[in-house]
Protein backbone atom coordinates (compact mmCIF):
# COMPACT_ATOMS: atom_id res chain seq x y z
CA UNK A 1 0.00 0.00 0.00
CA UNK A 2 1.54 3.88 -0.54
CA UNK A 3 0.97 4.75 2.76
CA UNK A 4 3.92 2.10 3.81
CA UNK A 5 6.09 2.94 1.28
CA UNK A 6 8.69 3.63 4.76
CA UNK A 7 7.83 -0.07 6.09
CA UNK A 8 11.45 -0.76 5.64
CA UNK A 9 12.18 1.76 8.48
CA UNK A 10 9.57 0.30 10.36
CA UNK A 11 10.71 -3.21 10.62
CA UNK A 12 14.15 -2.25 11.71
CA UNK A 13 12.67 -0.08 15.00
CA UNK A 14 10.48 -3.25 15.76
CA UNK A 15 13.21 -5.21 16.31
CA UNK A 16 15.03 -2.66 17.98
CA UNK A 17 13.05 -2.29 20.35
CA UNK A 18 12.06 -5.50 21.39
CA UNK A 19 15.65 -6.59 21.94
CA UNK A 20 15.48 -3.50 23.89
CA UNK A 21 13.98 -4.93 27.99
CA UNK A 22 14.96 -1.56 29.74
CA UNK A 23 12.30 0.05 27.04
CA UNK A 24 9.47 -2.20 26.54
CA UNK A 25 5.90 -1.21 27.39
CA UNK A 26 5.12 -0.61 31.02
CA UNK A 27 1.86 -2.48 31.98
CA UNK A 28 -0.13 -1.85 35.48
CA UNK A 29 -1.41 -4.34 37.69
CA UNK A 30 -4.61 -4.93 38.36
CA UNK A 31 -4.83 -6.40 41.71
CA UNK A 32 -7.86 -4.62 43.48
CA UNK A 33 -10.24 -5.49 45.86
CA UNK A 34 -13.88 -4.25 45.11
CA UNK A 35 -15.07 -1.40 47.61
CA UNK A 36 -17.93 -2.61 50.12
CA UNK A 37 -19.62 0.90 49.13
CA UNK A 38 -19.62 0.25 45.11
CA UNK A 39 -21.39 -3.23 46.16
CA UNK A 40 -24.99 -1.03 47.63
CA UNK A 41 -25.14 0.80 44.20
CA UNK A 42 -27.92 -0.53 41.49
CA UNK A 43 -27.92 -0.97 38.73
CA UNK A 44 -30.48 -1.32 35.74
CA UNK A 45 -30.41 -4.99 33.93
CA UNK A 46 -29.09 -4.48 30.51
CA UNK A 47 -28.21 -6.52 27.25
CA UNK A 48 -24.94 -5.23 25.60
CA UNK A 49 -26.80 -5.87 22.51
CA UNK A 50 -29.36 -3.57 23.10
CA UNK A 51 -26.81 -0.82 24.48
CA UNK A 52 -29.11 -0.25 27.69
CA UNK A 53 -26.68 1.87 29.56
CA UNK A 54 -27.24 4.16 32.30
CA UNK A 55 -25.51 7.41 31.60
CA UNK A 56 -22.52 8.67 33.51
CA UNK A 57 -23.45 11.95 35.48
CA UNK A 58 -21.64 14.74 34.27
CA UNK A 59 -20.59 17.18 37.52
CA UNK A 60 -21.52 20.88 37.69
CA UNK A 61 -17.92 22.15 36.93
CA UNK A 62 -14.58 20.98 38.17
CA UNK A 63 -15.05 22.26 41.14
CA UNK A 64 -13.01 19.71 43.90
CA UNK A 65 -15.31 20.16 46.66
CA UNK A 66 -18.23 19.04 44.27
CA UNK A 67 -15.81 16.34 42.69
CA UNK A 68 -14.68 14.68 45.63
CA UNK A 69 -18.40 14.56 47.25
CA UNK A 70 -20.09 13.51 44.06
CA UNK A 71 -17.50 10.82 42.10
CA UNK A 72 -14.00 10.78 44.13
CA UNK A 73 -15.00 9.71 47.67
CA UNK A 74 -17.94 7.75 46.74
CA UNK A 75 -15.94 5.87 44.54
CA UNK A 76 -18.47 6.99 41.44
CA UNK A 77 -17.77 7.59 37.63
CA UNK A 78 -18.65 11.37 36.90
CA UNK A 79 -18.00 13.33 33.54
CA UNK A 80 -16.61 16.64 34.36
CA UNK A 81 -18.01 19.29 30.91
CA UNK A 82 -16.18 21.38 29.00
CA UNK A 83 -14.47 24.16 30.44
CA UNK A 84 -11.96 26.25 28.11
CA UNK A 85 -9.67 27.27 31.17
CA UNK A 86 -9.49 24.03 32.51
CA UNK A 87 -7.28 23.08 28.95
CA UNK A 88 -3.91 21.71 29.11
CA UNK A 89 -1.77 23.71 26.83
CA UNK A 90 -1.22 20.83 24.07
CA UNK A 91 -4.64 21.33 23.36
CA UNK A 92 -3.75 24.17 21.41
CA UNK A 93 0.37 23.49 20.91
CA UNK A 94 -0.17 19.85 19.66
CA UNK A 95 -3.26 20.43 17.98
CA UNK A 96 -4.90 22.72 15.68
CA UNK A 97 -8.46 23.22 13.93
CA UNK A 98 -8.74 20.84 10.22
CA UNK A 99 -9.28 24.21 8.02
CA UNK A 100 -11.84 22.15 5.59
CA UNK A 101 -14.19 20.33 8.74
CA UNK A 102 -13.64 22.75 11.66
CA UNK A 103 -15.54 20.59 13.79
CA UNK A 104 -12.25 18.32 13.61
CA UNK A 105 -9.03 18.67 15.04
CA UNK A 106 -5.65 17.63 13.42
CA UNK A 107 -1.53 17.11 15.21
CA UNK A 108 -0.18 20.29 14.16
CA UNK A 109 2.79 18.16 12.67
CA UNK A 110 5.19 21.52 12.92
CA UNK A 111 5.24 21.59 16.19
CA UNK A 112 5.93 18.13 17.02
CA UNK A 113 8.19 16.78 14.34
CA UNK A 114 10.90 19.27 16.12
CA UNK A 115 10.76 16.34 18.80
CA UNK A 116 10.43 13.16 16.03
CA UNK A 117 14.20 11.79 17.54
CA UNK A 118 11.90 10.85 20.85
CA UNK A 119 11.36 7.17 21.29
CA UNK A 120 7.54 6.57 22.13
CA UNK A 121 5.74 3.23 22.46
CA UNK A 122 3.55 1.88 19.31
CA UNK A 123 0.84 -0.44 19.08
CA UNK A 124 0.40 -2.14 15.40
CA UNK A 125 -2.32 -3.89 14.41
CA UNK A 126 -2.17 -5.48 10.72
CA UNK A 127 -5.26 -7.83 9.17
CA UNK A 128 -4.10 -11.00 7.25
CA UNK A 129 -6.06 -11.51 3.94
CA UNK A 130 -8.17 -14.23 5.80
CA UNK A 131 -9.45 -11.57 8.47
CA UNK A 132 -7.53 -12.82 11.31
CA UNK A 133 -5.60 -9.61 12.92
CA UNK A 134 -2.30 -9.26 14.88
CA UNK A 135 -1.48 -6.90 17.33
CA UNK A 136 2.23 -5.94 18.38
CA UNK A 137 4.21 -3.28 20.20
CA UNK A 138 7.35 -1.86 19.80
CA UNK A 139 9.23 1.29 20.34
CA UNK A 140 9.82 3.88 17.41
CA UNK A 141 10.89 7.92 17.18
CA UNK A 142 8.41 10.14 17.22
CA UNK A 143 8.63 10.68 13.58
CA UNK A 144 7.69 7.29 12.38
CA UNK A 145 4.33 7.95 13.63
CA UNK A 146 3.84 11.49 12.74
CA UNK A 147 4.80 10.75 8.95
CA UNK A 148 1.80 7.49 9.25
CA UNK A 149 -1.03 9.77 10.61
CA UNK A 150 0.08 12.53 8.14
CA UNK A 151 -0.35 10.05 5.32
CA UNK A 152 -3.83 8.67 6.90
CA UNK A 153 -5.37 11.67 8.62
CA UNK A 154 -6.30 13.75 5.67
CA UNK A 155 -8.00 10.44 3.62
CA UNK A 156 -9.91 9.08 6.53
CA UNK A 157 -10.99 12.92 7.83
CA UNK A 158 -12.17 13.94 4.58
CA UNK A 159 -13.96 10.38 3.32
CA UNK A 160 -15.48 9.28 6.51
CA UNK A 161 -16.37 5.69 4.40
CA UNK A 162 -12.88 4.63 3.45
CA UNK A 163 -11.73 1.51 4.87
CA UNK A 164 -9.56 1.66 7.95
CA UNK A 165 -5.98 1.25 6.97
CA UNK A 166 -4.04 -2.02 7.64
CA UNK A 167 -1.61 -2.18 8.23
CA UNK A 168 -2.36 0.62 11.88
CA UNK A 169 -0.38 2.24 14.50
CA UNK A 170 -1.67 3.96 17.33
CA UNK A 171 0.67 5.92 20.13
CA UNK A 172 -0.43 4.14 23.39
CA UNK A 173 0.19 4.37 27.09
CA UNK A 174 3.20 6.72 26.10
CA UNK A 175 4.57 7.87 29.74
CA UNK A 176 4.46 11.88 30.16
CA UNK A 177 7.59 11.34 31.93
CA UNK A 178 9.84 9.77 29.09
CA UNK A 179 8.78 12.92 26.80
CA UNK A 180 10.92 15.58 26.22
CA UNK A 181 10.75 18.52 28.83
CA UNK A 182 8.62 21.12 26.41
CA UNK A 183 6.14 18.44 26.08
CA UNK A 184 6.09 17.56 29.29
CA UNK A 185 5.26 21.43 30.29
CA UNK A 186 2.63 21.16 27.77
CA UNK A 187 0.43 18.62 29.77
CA UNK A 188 0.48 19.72 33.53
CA UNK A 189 -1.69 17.59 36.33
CA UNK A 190 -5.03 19.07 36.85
CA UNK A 191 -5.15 20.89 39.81
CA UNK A 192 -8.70 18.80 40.58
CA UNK A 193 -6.16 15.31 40.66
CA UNK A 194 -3.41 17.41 42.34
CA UNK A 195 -5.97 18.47 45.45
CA UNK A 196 -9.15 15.55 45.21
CA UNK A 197 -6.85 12.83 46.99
CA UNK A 198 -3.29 12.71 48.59
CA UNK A 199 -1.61 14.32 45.64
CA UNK A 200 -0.05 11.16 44.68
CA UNK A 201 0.19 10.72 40.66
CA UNK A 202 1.61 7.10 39.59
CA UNK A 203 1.45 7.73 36.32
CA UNK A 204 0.62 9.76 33.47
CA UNK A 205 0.13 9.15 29.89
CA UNK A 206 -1.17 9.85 26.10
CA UNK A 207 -2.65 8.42 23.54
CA UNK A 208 -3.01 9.39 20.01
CA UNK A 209 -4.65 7.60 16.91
CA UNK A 210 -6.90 7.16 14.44
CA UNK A 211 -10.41 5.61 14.77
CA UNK A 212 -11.44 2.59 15.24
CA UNK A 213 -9.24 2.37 18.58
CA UNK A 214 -10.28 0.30 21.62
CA UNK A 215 -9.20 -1.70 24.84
CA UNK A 216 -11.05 -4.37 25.91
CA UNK A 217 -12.64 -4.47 28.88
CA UNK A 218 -10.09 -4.50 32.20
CA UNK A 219 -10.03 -2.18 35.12
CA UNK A 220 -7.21 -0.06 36.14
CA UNK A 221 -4.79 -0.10 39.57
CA UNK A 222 -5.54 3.37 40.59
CA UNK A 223 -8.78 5.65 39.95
CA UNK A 224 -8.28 7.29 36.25
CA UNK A 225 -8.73 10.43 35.38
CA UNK A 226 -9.19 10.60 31.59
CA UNK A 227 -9.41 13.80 29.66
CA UNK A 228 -9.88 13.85 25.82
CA UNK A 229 -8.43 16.62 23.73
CA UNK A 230 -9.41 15.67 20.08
CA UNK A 231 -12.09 13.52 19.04
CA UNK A 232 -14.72 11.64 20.95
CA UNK A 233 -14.16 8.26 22.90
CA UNK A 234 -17.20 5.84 24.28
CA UNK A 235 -16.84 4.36 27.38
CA UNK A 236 -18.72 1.39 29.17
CA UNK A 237 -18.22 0.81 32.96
CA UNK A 238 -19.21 -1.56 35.07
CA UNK A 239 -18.63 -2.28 39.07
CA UNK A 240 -15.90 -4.11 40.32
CA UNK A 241 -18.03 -7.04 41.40
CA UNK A 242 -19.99 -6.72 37.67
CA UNK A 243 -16.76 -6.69 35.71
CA UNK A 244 -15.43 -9.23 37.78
CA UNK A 245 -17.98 -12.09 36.64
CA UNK A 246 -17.95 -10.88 32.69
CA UNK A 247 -14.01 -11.17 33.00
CA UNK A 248 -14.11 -14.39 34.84
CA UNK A 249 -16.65 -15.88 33.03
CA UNK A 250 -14.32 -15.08 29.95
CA UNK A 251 -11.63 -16.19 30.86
CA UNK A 252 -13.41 -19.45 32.02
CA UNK A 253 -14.69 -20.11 28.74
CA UNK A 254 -10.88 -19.92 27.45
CA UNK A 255 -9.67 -22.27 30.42
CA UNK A 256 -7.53 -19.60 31.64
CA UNK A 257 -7.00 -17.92 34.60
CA UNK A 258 -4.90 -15.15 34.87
CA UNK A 259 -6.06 -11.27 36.15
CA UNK A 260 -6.86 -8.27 33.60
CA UNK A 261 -3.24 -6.92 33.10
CA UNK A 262 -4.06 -3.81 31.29
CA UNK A 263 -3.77 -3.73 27.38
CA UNK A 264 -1.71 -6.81 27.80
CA UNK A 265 -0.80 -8.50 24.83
CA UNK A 266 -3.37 -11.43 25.37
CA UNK A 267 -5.65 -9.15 25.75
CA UNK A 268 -5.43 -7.10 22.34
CA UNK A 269 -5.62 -10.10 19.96
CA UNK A 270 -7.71 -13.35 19.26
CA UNK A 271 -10.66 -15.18 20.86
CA UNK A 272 -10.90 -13.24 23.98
CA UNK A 273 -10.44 -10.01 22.27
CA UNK A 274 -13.46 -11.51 21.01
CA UNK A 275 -15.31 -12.70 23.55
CA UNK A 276 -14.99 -9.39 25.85
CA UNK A 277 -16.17 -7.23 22.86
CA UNK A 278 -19.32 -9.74 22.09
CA UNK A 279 -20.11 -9.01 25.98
CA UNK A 280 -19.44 -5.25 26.07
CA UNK A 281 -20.48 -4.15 23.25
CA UNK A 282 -22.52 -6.98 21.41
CA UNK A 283 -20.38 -7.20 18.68
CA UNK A 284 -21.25 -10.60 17.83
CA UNK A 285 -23.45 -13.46 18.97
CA UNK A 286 -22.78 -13.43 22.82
CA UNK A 287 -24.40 -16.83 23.20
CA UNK A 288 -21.00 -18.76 23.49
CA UNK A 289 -20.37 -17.09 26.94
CA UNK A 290 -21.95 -18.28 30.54
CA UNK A 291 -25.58 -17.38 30.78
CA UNK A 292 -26.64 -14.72 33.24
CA UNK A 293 -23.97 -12.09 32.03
CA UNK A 294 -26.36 -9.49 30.98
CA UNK A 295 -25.83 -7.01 33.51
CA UNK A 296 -25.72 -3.27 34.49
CA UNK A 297 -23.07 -0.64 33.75
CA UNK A 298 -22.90 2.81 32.74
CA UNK A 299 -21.77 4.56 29.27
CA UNK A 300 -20.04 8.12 28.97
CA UNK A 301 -19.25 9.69 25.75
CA UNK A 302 -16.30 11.53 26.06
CA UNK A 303 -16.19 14.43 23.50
CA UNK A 304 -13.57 17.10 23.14
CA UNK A 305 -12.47 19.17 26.81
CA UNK A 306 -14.49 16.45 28.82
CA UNK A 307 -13.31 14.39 31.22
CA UNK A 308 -14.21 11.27 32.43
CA UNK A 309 -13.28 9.62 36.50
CA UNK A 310 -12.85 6.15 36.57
CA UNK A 311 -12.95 4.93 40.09
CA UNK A 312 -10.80 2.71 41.77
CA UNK A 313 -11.57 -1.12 40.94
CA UNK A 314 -13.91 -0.04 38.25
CA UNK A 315 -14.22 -2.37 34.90
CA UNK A 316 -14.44 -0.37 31.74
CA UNK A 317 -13.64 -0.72 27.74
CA UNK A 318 -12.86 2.23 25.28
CA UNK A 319 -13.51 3.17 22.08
CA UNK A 320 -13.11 6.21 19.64
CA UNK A 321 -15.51 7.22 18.22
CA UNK A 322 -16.47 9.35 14.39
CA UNK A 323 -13.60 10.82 12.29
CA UNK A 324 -10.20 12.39 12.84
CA UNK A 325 -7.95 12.20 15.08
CA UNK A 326 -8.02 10.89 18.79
CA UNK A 327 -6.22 12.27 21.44
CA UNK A 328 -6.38 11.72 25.45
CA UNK A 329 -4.46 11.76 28.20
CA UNK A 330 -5.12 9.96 31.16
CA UNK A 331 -3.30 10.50 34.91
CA UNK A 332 -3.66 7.29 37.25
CA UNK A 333 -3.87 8.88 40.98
CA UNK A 334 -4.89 8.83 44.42
């Protein structure tokens, strides 16, 4: 395909960076007891199929008093609205308004490709000619990815029909910290996540891509505070005793047992891939998994300058959403 005419390039950072251990993906553990006040909320039956969802509350403002007493210390999902001041500055530095469909946003490619030597993590995902797909990560500069979404953006922005390309990167989980320090300056903490809890920020990250972009369902180590600054993202929640049962009754169905390592590699690929989208999201025929699973969650669209808490122990699966590009950024706290 022209848009990998620079493949060559790409094959030689794969394997450059998985030889590399010191550099390979960092992935969070999941180990989390469910809170005894999530297990006295209700929650509406559902089928996935049917999409059924309550809606995640969005919050007043971002107020912390009205944060901490409506989502942080009850341990509740809340979306927090739009609210220009509230902006990281890479909303405007990293991004900039697509002049044909100013609804969209685009990378302003100027400003980053002065930092294209940086090595950031990549997620590729390529479909064979008999449908099945394979997922793999790797370390790359900067660049490699800038010059793919350059050469994908404008098609997919501007003909919302085309196919997907294959093969697809997406800039995942890529650490604040390991950026460069003018990027770094460009995505402070929020002072709501600086002053909700202790202060205590375990990590920090972005993500950047083209849609469709996802990760199965899982839950996270530490609440999540998730803000989007291009694009729109779907999310589906469920309760740590909810998304316990769909994930176990999974991974039950595969003969496994292991716990929801987030975005492992197991994860991302294959039959339960599958399985957790057929449950979440009713993908495909959900009859091959353990009766009983339709159950209640919550759905938040995430559109551009909202954010969305994740609480502590919570289950949840993301997905972008319309045209052009995606970005978030996401700070795991307490």
């Amino acid at each position: 395909m022209q848009c990998w005419t620079r493949r060559p390039p790409l094959v030689h950072w794969k394997r450059r960076a998985f030889s590399d251990s010191g550099r390979r993906y960092r992935n969070g553990q999941t180990h989390v007891a469910p809170s005894k006040a999530l297990c006295s909320v209700r929650y509406i039956a559902h089928s996935s199929r049917h999409g059924s969802f309550q809606t995640v509350p969005t919050l007043a403002s971002w107020d912390r008093d009205t944060f901490q007493q409506r989502a942080f210390n009850p341990k509740l999902p809340a979306l927090l609205p739009q609210d220009e001041s509230k902006q990281p500055p890479a909303s405007q530095s990293w991004l900039e308004t697509d002049h044909k469909r100013p609804s969209l946003r685009t990378l302003n490619f100027d400003y980053l490709t002065k930092y294209g030597d940086t090595s950031v993590p990549l997620e590729l995902t390529q479909t064979e000619s008999s449908g099945r797909q394979t997922f793999e990560r790797f370390h790359a500069p900067l660049k490699l990815f800038l010059e793919w979404m350059q050469q994908n953006q404008a098609t997919t922005t501007a003909n919302p029909s085309t196919p997907s390309p294959s093969p697809r990167l997406y800039l995942a989980q890529c650490q604040i910290s390991d950026l460069p320090q003018p990027l770094q300056a460009d995505l402070p903490t929020p002072e709501v996540v600086l002053k909700a809890g202790k202060g205590d920020i375990y990590d920090a990250n972005i993500w950047i891509g083209l849609p469709p972009t996802d990760t199965p369902l899982h839950r996270d180590p530490n609440p999540n505070f998730f803000l989007q600054l291009a694009g729109t993202k779907t999310v589906r929640l469920f309760p740590p005793e909810v998304g316990s049962e769909i994930f176990g009754s999974v991974q039950a169905k595969l003969g496994r047992n292991r716990s929801a390592v987030f975005r492992s590699e197991e994860m991302m690929q294959g039959e339960e891939r599958e399985m957790l989208a057929n449950q979440v999201w009713g993908d495909g025929d959900s009859s091959q998994l353990a009766p009983g699973l339709q159950v209640g969650g919550y759905e938040a669209t995430v559109e551009q300058g909202k954010a969305l808490f994740i609480p502590l122990g919570w289950w949840h699966s993301i997905r972008s959403a319309g045209t052009g590009t995606t970005a978030s950024v996401n700070w795991w706290f307490r």
